[in-house]
Each structure stands twice: as C-alpha cells, then as structure tokens.
C-alpha atoms as a PDB file:
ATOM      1  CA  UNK A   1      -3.950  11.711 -39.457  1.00  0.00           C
ATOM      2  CA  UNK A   2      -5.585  12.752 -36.323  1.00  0.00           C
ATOM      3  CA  UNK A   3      -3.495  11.498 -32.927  1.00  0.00           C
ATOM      4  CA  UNK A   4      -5.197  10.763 -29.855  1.00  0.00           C
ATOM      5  CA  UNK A   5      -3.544  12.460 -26.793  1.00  0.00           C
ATOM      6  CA  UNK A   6      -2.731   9.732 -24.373  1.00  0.00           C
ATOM      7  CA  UNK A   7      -2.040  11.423 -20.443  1.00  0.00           C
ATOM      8  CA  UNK A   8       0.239   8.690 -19.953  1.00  0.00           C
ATOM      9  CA  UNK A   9       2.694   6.625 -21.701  1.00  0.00           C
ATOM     10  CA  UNK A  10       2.217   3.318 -20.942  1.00  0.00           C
ATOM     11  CA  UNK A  11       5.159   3.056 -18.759  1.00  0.00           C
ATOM     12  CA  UNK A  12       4.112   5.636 -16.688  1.00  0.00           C
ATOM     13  CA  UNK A  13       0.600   3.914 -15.873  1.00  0.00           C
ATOM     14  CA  UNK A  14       2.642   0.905 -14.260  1.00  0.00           C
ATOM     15  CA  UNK A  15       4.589   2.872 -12.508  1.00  0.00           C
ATOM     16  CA  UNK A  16       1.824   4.579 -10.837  1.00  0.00           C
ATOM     17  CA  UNK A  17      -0.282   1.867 -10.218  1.00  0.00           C
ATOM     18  CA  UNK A  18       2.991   0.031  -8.468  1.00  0.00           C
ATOM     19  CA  UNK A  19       3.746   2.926  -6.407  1.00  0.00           C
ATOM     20  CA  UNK A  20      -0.145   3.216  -4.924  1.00  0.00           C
ATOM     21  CA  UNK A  21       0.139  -1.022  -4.815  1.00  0.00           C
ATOM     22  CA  UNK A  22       3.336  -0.715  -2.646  1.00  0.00           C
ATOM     23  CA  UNK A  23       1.922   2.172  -0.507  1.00  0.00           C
ATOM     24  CA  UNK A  24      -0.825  -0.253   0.048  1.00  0.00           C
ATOM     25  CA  UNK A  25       1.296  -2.852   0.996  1.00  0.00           C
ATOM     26  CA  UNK A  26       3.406  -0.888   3.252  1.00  0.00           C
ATOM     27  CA  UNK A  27       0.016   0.617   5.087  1.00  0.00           C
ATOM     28  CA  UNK A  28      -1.351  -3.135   5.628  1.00  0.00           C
ATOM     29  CA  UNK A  29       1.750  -4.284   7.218  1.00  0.00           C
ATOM     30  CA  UNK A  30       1.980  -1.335   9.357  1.00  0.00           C
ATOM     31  CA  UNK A  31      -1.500  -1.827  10.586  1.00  0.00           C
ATOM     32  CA  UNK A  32      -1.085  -5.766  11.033  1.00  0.00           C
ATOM     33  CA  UNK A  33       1.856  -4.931  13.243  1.00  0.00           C
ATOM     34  CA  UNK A  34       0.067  -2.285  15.438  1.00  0.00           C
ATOM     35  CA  UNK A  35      -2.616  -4.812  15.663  1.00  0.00           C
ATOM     36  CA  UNK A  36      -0.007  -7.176  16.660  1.00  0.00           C
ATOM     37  CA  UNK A  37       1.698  -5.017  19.439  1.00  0.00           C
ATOM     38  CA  UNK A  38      -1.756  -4.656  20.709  1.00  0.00           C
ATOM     39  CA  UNK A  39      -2.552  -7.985  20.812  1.00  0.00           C
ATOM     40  CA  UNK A  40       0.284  -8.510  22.592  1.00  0.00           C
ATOM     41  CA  UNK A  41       0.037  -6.078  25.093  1.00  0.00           C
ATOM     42  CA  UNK A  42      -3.341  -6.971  26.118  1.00  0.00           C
ATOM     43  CA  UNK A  43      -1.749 -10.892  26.355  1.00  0.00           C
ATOM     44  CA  UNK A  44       0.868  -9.543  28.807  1.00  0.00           C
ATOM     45  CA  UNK A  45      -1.426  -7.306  30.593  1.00  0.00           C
ATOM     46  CA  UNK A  46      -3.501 -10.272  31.609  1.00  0.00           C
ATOM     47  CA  UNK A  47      -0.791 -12.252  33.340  1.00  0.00           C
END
C-alpha cells in the first residue's frame, strides 16, 4: 500500500489556523483601541 505523507496531522492544522485567527483578533483590537485613543484625543483637543 502506498501512504500519502500528510505535513500535518489534522490536529495540528486547527491549531495553526487558531493561533493566526487569535493573532488576528488581538491585532484588530489593538488597532480599534489606538483608533479610539485618537479619536479621543482629537475630541478633547477641541474643547
């Protein structure tokens, strides 16, 4: 019988894929609260 080499077990794949999904996540709230200290700056600036 003749195997095919998988790179990754299964297992492996999701864990990956979660990993570069929670780096995501962590980059977009990090930029949403920048934008938000900005935003907030320029509010207090202008009283």
């Amino acid at each position: 019988m003749n195997y095919v080499h998988v790179p990754f077990r299964s297992w492996e794949l999701v864990s990956m894929v979660r990993a570069v999904v929670e780096e995501a996540a962590t980059l977009a709230s990090l930029a949403l609260f920048l934008g938000m200290v900005a935003i907030w700056a320029h509010v207090i600036a202008t009283l």
